[in-house]
C-alpha atoms as a PDB file:
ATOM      1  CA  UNK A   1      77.922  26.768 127.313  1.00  0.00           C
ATOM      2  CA  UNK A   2      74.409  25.744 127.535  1.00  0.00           C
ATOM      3  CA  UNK A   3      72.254  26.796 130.585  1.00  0.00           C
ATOM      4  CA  UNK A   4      68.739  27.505 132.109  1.00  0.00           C
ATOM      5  CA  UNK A   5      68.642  30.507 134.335  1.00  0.00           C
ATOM      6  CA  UNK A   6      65.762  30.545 136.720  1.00  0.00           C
ATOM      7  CA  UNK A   7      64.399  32.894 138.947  1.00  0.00           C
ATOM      8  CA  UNK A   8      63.142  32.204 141.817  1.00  0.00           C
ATOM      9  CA  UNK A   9      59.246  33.048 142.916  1.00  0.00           C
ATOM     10  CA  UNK A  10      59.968  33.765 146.434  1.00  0.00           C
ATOM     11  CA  UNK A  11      62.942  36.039 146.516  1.00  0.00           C
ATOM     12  CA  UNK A  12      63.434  36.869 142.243  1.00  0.00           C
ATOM     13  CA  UNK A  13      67.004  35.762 142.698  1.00  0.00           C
ATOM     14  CA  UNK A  14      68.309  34.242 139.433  1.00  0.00           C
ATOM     15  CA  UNK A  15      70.241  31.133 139.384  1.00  0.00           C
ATOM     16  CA  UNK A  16      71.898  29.431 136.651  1.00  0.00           C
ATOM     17  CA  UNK A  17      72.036  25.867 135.640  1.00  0.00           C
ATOM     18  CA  UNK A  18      74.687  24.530 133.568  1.00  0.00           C
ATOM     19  CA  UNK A  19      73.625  21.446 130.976  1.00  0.00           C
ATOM     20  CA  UNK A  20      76.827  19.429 132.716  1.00  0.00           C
ATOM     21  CA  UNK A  21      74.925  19.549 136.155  1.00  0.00           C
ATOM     22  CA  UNK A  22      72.070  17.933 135.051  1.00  0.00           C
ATOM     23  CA  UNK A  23      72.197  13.871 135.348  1.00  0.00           C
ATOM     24  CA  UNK A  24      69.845  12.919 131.976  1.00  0.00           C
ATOM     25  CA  UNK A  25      68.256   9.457 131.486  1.00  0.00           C
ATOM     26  CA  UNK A  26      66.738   7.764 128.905  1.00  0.00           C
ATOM     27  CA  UNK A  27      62.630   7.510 130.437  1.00  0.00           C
ATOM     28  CA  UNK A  28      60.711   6.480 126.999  1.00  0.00           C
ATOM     29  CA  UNK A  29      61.251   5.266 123.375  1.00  0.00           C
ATOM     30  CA  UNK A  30      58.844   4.919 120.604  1.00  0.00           C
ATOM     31  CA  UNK A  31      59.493   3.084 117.459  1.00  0.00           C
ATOM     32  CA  UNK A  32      58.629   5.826 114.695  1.00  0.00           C
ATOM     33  CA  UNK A  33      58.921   5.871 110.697  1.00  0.00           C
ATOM     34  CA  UNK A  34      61.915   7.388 110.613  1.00  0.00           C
ATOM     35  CA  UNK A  35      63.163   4.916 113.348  1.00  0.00           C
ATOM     36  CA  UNK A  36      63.547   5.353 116.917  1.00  0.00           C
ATOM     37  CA  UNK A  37      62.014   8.433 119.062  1.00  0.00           C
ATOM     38  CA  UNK A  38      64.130   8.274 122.581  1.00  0.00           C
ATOM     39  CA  UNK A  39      62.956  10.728 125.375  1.00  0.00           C
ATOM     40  CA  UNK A  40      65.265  12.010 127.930  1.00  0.00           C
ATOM     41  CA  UNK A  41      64.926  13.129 131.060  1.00  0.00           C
ATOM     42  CA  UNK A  42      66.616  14.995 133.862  1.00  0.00           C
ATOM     43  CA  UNK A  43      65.984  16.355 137.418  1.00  0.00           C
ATOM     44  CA  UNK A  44      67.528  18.896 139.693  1.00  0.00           C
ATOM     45  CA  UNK A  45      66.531  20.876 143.053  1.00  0.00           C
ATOM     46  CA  UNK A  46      67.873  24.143 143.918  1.00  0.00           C
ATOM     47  CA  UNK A  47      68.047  25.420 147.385  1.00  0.00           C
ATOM     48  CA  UNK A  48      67.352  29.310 147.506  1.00  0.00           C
ATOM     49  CA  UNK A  49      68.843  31.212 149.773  1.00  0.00           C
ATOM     50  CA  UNK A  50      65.339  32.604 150.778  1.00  0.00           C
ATOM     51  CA  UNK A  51      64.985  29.115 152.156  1.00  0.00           C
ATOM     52  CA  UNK A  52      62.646  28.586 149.227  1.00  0.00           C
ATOM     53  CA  UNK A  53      63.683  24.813 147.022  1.00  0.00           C
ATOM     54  CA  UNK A  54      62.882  25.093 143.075  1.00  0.00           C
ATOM     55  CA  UNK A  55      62.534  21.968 141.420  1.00  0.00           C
ATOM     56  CA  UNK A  56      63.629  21.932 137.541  1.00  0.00           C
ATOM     57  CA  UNK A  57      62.810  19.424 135.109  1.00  0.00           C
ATOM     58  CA  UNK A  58      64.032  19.211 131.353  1.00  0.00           C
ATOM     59  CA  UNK A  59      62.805  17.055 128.708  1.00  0.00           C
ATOM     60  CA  UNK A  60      63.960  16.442 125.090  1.00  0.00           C
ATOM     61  CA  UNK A  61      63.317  14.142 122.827  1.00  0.00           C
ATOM     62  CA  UNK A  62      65.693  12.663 119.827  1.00  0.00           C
ATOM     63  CA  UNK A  63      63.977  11.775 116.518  1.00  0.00           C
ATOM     64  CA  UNK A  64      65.520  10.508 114.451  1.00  0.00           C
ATOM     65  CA  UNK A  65      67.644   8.938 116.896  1.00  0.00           C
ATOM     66  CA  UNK A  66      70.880  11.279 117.160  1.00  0.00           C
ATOM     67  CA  UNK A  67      68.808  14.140 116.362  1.00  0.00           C
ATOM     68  CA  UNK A  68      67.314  16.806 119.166  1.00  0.00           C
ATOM     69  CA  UNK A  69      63.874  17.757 117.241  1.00  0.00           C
ATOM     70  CA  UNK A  70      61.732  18.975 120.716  1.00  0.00           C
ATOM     71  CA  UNK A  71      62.766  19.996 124.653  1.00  0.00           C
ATOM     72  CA  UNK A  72      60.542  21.689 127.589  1.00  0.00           C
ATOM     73  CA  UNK A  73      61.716  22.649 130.850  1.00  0.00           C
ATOM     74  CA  UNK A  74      59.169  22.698 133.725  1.00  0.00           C
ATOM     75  CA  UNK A  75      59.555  24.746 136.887  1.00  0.00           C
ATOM     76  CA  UNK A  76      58.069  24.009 140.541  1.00  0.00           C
ATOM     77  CA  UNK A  77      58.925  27.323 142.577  1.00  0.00           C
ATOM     78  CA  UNK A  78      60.553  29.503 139.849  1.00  0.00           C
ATOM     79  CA  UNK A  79      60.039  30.689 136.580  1.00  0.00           C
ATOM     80  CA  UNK A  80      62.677  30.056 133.527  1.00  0.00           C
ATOM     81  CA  UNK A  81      64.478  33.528 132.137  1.00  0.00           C
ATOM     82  CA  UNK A  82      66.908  32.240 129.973  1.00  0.00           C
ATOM     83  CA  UNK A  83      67.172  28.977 128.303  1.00  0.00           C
ATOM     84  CA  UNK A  84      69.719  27.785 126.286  1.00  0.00           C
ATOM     85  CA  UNK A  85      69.929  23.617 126.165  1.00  0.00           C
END
């Protein structure tokens, strides 16, 4: 199953995220030559038990439409390990 596994920068606890707990929306689209590019994004917080919060975001983008051609994940309060979306 796909995942990101962060760690966090307070404590170095790792914490996985599985791809089904992360709510993706459609934030951008760009008419392209080969058709449509559609960016998606989602969002999701994790409470450490060190009391520190990480915030995760993922990005990918579909071009052509239907096809996943580029992703980044950006971390506030962790650092990514493992990522396999």
């Amino acid at each position: 199953m796909s995942h990101i596994k962060i760690q966090c920068a307070g404590c170095k606890k790792v914490h996985q995220i599985d791809a089904k707990e992360i709510d993706f929306e459609q934030v951008d689209s760009d008419e392209r030559q080969m058709g449509v590019e559609i960016t998606y994004e989602g969002n999701i917080e994790i409470q450490c038990d060190c009391g520190k919060t990480i915030e995760v975001s993922h990005l990918f983008w579909e071009y052509p439409e239907g096809v996943e051609n580029h992703q980044e994940t950006n971390v506030d309060g962790g650092i990514v390990v493992e990522n396999t979306l």
